[in-house]
Structures are given as C-alpha cells and as structure tokens.
C-alpha atoms as a PDB file:
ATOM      1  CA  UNK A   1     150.987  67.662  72.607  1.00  0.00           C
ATOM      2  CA  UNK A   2     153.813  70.262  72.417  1.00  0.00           C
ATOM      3  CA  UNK A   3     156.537  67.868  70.629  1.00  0.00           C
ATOM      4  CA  UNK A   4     154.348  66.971  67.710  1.00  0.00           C
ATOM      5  CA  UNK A   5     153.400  70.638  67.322  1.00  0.00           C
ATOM      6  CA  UNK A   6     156.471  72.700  67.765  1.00  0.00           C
ATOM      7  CA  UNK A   7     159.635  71.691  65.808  1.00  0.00           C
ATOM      8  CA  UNK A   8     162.073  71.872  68.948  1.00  0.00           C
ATOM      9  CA  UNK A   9     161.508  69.839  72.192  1.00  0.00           C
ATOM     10  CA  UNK A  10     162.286  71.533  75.283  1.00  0.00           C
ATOM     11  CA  UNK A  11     162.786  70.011  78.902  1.00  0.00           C
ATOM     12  CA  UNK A  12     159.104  70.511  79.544  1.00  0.00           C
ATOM     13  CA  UNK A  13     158.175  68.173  77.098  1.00  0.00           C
ATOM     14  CA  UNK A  14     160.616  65.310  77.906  1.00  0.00           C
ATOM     15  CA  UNK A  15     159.562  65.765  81.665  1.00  0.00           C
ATOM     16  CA  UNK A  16     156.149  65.233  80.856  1.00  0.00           C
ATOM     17  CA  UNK A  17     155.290  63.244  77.841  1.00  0.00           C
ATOM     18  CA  UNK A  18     158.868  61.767  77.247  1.00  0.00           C
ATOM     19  CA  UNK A  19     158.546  59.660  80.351  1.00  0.00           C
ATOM     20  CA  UNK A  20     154.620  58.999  79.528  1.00  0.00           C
ATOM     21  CA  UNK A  21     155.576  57.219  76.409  1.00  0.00           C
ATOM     22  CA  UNK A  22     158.506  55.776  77.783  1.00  0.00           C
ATOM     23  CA  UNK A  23     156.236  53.922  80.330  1.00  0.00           C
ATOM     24  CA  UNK A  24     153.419  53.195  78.150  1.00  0.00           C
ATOM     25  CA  UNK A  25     155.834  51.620  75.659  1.00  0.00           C
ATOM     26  CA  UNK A  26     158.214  49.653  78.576  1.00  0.00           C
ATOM     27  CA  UNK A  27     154.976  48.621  80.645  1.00  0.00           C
ATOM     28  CA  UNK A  28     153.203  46.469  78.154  1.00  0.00           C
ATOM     29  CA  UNK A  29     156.704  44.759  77.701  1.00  0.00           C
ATOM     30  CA  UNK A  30     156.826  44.242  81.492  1.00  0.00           C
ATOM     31  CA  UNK A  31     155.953  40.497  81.469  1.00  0.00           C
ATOM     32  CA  UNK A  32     158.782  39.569  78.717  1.00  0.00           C
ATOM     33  CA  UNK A  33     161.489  41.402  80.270  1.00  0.00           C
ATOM     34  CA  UNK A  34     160.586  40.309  83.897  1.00  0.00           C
ATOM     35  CA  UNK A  35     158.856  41.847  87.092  1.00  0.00           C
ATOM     36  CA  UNK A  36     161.906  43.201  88.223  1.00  0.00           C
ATOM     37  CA  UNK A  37     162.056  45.525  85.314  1.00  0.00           C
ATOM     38  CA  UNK A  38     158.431  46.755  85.936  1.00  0.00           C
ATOM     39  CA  UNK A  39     159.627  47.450  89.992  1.00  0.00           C
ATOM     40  CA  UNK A  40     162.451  49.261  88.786  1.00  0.00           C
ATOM     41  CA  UNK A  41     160.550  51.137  86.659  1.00  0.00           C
ATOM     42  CA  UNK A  42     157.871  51.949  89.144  1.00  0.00           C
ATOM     43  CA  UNK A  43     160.866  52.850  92.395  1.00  0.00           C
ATOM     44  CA  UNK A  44     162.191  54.892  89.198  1.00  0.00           C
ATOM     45  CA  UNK A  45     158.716  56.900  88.481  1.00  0.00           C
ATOM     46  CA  UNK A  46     157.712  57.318  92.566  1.00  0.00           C
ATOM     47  CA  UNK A  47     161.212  58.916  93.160  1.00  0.00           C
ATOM     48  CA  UNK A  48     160.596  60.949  90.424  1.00  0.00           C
ATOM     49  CA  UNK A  49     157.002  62.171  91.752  1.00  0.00           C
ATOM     50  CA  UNK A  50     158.128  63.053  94.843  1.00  0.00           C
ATOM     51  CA  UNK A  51     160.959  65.144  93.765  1.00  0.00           C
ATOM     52  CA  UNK A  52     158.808  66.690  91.833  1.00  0.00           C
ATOM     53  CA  UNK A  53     156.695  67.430  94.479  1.00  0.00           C
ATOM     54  CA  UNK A  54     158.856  68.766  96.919  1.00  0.00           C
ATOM     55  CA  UNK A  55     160.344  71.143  94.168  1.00  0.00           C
ATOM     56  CA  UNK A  56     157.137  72.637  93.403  1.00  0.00           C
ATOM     57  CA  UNK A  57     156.803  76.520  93.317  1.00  0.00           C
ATOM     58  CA  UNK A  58     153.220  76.423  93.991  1.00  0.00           C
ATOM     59  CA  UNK A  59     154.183  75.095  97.339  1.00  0.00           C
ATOM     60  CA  UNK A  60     152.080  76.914 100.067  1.00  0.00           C
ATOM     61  CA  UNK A  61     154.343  78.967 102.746  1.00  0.00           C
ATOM     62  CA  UNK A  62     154.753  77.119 105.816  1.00  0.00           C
ATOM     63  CA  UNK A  63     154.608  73.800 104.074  1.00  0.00           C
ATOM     64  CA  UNK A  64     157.636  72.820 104.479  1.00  0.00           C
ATOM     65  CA  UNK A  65     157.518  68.941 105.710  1.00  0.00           C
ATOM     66  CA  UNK A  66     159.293  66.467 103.946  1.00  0.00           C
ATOM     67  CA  UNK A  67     157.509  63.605 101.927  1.00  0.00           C
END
C-alpha cells in the first residue's frame, strides 16, 4: 500500500484505502452501534461507487446514460 510506503498521503490513497479501513474497522462494530449505523454506512459507500462511476475517464464515448 502507498501510505505505508511513501511518507506523504495523497487523495489517491484516502480514496482508496482510507475508506477500506474505515469500513473494515466501523463494520465489525456494526452490531454495538446499531443497524442503522451499518445502513448508513452502506447508502454512504453505494453513493460513493456510483459517483465514482459516472466520473470515470475510461468511460467509453457514447456511454453516456445515467446510473
């Protein structure tokens, strides 16, 4: 991983693996903070996706349909 290698962390990194250990360290706790917690958390990371995915460059021409 990038962060534990290179002494600065850029956006790439807290785009990627920040929000990777931010879930695998909030989902275990799921149960003790409540199942509404967990569904904000997954609305949260779905929203996120699909931004992503709509912003991609690598987006064929002629693809422009909305999710």
């Amino acid at each position: 991983m990038p962060g534990f290698i290179e002494p600065v962390l850029t956006w790439s990194w807290y785009l990627t693996w920040g929000w990777f250990w931010l879930v695998a360290f909030f989902v275990p706790l799921a149960p003790y903070l409540g199942l509404p917690v967990l569904g904000v958390w997954i609305t949260t990371l779905v929203i996120a996706a699909r931004w992503v995915w709509r912003k991609r460059p690598w987006r064929p021409r002629g693809d422009e349909r909305e999710i």
